[in-house]
N, C-alpha and C. Protein backbone atom coordinates (compact mmCIF):
# COMPACT_ATOMS: atom_id res chain seq x y z
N UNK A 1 38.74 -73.43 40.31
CA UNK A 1 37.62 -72.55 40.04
C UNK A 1 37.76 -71.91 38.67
N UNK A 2 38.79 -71.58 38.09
CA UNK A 2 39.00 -70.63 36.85
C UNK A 2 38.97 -71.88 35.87
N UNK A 3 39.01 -73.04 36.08
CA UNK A 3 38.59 -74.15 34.85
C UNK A 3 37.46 -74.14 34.56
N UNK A 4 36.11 -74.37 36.22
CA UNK A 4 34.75 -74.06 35.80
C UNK A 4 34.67 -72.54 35.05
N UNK A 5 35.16 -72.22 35.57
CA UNK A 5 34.53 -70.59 34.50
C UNK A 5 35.07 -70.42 33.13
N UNK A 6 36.08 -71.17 32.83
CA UNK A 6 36.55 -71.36 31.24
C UNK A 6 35.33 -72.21 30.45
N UNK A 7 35.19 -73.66 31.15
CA UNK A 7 33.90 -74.73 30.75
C UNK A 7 33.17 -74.01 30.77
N UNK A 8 32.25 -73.05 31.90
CA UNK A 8 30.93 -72.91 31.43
C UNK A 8 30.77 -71.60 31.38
N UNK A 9 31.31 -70.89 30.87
CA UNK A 9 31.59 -69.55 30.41
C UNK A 9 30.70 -68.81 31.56
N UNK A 10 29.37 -68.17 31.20
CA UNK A 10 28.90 -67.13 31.63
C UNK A 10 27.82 -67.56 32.86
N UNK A 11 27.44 -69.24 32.75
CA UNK A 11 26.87 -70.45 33.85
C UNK A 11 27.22 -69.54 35.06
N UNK A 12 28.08 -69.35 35.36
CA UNK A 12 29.04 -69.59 36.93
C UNK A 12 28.96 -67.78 36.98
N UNK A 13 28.43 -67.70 38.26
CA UNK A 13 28.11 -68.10 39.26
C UNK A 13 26.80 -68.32 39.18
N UNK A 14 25.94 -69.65 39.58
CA UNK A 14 24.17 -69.79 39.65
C UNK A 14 23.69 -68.96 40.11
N UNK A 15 22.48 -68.44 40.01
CA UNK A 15 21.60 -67.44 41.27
C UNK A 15 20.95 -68.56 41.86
N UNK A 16 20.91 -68.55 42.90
CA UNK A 16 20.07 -68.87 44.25
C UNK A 16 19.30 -70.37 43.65
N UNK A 17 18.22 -69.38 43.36
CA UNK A 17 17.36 -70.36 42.43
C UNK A 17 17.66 -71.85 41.51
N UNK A 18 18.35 -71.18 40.85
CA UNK A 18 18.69 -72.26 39.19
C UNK A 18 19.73 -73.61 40.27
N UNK A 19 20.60 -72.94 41.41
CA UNK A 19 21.67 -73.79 41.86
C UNK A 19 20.49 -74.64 42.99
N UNK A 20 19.28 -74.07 43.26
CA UNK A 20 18.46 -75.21 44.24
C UNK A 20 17.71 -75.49 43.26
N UNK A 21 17.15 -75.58 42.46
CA UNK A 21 16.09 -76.43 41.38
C UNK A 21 17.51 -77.52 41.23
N UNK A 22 19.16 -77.01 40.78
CA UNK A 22 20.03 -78.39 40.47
C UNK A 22 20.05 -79.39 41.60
N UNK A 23 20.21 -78.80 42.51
CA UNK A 23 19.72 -79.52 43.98
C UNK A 23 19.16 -80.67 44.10
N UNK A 24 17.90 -80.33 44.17
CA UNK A 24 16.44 -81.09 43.99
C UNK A 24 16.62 -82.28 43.19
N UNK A 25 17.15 -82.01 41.60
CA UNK A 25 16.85 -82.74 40.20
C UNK A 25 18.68 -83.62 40.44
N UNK A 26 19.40 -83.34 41.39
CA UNK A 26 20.50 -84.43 41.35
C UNK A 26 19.97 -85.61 41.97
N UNK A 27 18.71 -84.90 43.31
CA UNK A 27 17.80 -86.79 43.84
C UNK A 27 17.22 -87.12 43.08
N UNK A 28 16.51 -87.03 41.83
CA UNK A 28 15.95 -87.23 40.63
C UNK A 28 15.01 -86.80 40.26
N UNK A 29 14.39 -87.53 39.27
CA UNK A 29 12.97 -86.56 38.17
C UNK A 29 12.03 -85.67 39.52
N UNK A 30 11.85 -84.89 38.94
CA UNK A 30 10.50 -84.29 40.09
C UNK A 30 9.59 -82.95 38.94
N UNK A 31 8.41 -82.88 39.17
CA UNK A 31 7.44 -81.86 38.98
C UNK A 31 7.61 -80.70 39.65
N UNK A 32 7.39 -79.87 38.78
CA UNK A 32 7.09 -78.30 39.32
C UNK A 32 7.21 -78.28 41.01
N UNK A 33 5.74 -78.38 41.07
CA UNK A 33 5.04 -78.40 42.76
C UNK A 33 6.38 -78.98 43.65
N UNK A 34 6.77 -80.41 42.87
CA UNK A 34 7.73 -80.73 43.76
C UNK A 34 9.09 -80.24 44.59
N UNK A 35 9.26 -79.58 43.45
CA UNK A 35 10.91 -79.38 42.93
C UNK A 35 10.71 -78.52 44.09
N UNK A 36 9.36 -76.87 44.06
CA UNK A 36 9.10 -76.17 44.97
C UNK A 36 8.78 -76.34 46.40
N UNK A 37 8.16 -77.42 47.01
CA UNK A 37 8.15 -78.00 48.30
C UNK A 37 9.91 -78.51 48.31
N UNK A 38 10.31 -78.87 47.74
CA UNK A 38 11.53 -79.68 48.28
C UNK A 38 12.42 -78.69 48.01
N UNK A 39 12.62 -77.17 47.72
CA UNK A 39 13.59 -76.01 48.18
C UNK A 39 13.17 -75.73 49.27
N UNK A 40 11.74 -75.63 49.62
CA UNK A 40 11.74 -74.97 50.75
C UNK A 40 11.91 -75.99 51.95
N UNK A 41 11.79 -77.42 51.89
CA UNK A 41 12.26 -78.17 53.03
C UNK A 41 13.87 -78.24 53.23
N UNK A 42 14.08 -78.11 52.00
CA UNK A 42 16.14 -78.17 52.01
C UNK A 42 16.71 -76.73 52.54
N UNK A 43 15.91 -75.71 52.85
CA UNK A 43 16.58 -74.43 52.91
C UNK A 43 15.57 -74.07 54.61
N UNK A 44 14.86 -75.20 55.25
CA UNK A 44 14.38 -74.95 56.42
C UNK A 44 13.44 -73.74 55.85
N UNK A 45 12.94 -73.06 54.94
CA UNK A 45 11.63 -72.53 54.57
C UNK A 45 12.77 -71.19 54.15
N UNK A 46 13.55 -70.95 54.38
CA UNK A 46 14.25 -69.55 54.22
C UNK A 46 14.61 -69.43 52.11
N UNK A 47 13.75 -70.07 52.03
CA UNK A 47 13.93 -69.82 50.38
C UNK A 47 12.55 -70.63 50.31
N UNK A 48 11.79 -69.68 49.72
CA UNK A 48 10.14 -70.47 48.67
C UNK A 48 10.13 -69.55 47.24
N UNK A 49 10.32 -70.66 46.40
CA UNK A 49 10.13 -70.78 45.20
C UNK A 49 8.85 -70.26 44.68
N UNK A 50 8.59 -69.17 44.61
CA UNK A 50 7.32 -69.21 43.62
C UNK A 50 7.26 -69.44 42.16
N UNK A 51 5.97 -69.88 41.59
CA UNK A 51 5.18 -70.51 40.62
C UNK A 51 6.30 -69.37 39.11
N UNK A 52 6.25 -68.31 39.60
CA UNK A 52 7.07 -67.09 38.24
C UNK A 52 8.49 -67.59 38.45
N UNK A 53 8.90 -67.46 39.68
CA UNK A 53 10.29 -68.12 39.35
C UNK A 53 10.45 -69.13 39.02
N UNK A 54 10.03 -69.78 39.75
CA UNK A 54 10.28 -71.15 39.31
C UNK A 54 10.51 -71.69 38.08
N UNK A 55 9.08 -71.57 37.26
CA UNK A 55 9.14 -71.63 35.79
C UNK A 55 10.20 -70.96 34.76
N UNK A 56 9.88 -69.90 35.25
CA UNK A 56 11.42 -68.67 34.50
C UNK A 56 12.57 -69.22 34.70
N UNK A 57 13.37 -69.77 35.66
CA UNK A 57 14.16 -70.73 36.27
C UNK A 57 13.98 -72.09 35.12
N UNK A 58 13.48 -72.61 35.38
CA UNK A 58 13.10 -74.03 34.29
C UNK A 58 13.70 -73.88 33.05
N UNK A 59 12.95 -72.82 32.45
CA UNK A 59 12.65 -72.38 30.63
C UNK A 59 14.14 -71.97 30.49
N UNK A 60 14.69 -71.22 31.33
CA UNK A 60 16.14 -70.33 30.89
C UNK A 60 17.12 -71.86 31.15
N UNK A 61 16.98 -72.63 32.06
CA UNK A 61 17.13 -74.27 32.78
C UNK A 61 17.39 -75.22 31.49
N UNK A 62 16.15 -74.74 30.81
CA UNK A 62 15.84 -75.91 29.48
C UNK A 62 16.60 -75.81 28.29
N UNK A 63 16.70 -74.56 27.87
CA UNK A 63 17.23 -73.69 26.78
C UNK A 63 18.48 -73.49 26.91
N UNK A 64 19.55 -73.89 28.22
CA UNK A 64 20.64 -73.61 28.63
C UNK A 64 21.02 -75.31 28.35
N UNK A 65 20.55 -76.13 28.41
CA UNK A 65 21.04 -77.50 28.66
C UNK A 65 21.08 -77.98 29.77
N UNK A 66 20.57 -77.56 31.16
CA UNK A 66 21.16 -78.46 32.60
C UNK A 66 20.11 -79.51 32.77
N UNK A 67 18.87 -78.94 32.28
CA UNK A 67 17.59 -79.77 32.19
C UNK A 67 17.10 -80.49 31.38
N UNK A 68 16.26 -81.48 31.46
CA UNK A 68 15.23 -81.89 30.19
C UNK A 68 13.95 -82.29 31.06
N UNK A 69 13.38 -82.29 29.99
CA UNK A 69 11.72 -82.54 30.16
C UNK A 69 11.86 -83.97 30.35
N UNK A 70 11.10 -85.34 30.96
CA UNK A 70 11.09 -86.64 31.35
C UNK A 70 10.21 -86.65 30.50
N UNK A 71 9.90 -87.85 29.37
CA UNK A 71 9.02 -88.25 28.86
C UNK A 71 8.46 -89.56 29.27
N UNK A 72 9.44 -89.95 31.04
CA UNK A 72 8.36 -91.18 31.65
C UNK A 72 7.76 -89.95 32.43
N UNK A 73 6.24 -91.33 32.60
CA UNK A 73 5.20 -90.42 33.27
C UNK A 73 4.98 -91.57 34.74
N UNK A 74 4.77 -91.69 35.95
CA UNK A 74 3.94 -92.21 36.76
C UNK A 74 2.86 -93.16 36.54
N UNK A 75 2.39 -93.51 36.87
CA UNK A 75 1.06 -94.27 37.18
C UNK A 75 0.09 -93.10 36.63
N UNK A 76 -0.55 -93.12 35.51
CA UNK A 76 -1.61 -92.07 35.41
C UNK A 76 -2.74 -92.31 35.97
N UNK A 77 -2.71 -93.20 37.42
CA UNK A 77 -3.93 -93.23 38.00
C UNK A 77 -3.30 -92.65 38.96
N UNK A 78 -2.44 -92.47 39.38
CA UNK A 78 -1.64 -91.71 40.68
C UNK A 78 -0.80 -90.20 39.86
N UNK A 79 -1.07 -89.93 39.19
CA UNK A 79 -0.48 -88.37 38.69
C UNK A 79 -1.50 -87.78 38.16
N UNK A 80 -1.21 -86.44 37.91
CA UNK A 80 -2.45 -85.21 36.80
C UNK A 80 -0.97 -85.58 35.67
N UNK A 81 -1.93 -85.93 34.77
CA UNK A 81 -1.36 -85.77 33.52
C UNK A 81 -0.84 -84.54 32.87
N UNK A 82 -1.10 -83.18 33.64
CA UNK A 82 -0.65 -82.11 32.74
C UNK A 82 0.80 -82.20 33.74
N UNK A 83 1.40 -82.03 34.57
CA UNK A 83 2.36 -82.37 35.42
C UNK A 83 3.28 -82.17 34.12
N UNK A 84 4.44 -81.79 34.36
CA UNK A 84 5.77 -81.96 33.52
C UNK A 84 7.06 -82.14 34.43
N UNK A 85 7.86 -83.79 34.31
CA UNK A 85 8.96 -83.82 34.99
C UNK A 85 9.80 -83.09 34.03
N UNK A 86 10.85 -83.31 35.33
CA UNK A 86 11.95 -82.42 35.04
C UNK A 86 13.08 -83.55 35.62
N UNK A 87 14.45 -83.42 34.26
CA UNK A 87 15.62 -83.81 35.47
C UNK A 87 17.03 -83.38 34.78
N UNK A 88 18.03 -83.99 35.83
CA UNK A 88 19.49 -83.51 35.16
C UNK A 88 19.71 -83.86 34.34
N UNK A 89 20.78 -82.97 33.26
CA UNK A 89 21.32 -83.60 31.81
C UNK A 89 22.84 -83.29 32.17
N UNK A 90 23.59 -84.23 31.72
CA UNK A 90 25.13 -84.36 32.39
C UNK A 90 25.86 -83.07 32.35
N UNK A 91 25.65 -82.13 31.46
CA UNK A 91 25.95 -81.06 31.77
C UNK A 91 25.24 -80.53 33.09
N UNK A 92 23.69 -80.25 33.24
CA UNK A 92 23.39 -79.80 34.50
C UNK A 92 24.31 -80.44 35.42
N UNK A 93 24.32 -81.76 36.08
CA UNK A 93 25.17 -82.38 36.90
C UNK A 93 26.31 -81.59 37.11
N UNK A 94 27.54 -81.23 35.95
CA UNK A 94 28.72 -80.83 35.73
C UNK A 94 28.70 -79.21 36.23
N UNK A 95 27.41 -78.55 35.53
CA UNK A 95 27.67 -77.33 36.40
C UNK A 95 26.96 -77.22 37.74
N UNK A 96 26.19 -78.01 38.34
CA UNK A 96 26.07 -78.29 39.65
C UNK A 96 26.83 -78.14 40.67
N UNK A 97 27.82 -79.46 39.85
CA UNK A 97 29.33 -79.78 40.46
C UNK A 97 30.07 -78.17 40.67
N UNK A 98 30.32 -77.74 39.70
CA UNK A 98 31.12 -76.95 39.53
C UNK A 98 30.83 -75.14 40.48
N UNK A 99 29.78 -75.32 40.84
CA UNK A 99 29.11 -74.39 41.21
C UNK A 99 28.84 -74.63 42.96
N UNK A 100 28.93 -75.78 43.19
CA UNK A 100 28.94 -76.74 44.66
C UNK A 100 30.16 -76.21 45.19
N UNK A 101 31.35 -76.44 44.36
CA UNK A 101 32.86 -76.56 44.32
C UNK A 101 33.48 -74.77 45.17
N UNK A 102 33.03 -73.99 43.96
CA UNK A 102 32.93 -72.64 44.32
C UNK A 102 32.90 -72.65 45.20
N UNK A 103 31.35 -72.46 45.42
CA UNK A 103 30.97 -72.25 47.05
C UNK A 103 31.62 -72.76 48.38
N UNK A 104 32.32 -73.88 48.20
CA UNK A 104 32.95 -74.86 49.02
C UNK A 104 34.12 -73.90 49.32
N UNK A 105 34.57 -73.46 47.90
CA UNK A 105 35.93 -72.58 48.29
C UNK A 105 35.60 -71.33 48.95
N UNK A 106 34.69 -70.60 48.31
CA UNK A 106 33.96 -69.34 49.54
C UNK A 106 33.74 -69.62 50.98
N UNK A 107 33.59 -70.26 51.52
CA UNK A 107 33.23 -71.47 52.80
C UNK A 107 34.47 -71.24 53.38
N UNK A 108 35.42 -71.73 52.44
CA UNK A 108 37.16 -72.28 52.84
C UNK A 108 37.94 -70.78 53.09
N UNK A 109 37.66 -70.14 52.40
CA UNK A 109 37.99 -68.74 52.38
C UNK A 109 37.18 -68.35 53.65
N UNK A 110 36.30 -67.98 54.11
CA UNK A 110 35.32 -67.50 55.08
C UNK A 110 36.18 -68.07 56.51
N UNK A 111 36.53 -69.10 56.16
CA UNK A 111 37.10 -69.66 57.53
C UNK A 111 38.25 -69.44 57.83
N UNK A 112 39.11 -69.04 56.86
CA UNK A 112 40.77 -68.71 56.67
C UNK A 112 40.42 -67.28 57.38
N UNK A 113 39.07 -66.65 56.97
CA UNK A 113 39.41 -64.92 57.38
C UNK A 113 38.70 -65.34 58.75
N UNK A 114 38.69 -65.91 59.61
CA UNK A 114 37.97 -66.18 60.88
C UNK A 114 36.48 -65.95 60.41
N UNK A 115 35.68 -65.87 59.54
CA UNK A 115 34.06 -64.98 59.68
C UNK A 115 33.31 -66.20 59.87
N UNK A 116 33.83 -67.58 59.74
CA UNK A 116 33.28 -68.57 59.67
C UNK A 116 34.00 -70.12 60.25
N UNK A 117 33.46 -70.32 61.30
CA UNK A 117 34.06 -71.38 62.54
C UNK A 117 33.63 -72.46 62.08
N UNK A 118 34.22 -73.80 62.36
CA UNK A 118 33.50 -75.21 62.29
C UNK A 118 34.56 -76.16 61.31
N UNK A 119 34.14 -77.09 61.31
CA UNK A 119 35.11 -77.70 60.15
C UNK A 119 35.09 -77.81 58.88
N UNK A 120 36.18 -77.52 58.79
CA UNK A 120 36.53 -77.83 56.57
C UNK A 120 35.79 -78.31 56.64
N UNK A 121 34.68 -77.97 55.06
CA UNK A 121 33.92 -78.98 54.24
C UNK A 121 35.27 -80.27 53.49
N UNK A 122 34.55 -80.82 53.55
CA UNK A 122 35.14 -82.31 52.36
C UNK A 122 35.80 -81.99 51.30
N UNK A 123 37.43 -81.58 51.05
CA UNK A 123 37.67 -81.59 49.57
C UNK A 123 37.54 -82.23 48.53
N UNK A 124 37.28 -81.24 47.32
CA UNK A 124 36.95 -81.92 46.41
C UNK A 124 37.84 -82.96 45.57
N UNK A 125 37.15 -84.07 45.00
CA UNK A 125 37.52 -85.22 44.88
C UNK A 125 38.16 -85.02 43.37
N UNK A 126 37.96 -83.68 42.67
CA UNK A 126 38.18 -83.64 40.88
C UNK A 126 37.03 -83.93 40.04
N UNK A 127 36.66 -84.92 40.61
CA UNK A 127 35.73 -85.44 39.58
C UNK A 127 34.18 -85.14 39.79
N UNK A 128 33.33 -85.52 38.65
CA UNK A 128 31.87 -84.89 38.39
C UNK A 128 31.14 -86.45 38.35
């Protein structure tokens, strides 16, 4: 854990948000609308993305490096052309990873103090 936080300095820890938009964009390219239906199916509805976050999320997303804009487009008989994909840039991936990892150890910890029953998650493998 103290390697990710050396690599990505001030990244770590994600809020909520930025670590489910990485989510989404590790199954690949997706739009706005999308990215937002598919937090709230991955989180059983207990997280909806609205249109301000979301975007605010993106822009700080874009300007940070985890993201880029897709300059393939769909079928423009099957898309709205104003649509803007979105997907991972190997850094996003890396602090994904790294931010997955954490949490895995909070998890691991949670269960060492009894607050949390069930089995070890999957250790991590090292690699991104």
């Amino acid at each position: 854990m103290n390697h990710a936080r050396a690599e990505f300095g001030d990244m770590l820890p994600l809020t909520p948000a930025v670590f489910q938009i990485l989510l989404v964009l590790a199954g690949g390219e997706r739009h706005g609308y999308a990215i937002m239906k598919e937090v709230e199916a991955n989180t059983g509805g207990q997280m909806q993305l609205g249109p301000g976050t979301l975007y605010r999320s993106i822009k700080r997303m874009l300007a940070d490096g985890l993201i880029e804009e897709s300059d393939e487009r769909p079928d423009p008989a099957l898309d709205d052309e104003r649509r803007r994909y979105y997907r991972l840039t190997a850094l996003g991936r890396r602090v994904g990873t790294a931010e997955a990892e954490r949490l895995a150890g909070l998890v691991r910890l949670a269960q060492a103090k009894r607050l949390l029953h069930g089995p070890a998650p999957i250790p991590s493998t090292g690699g991104v």
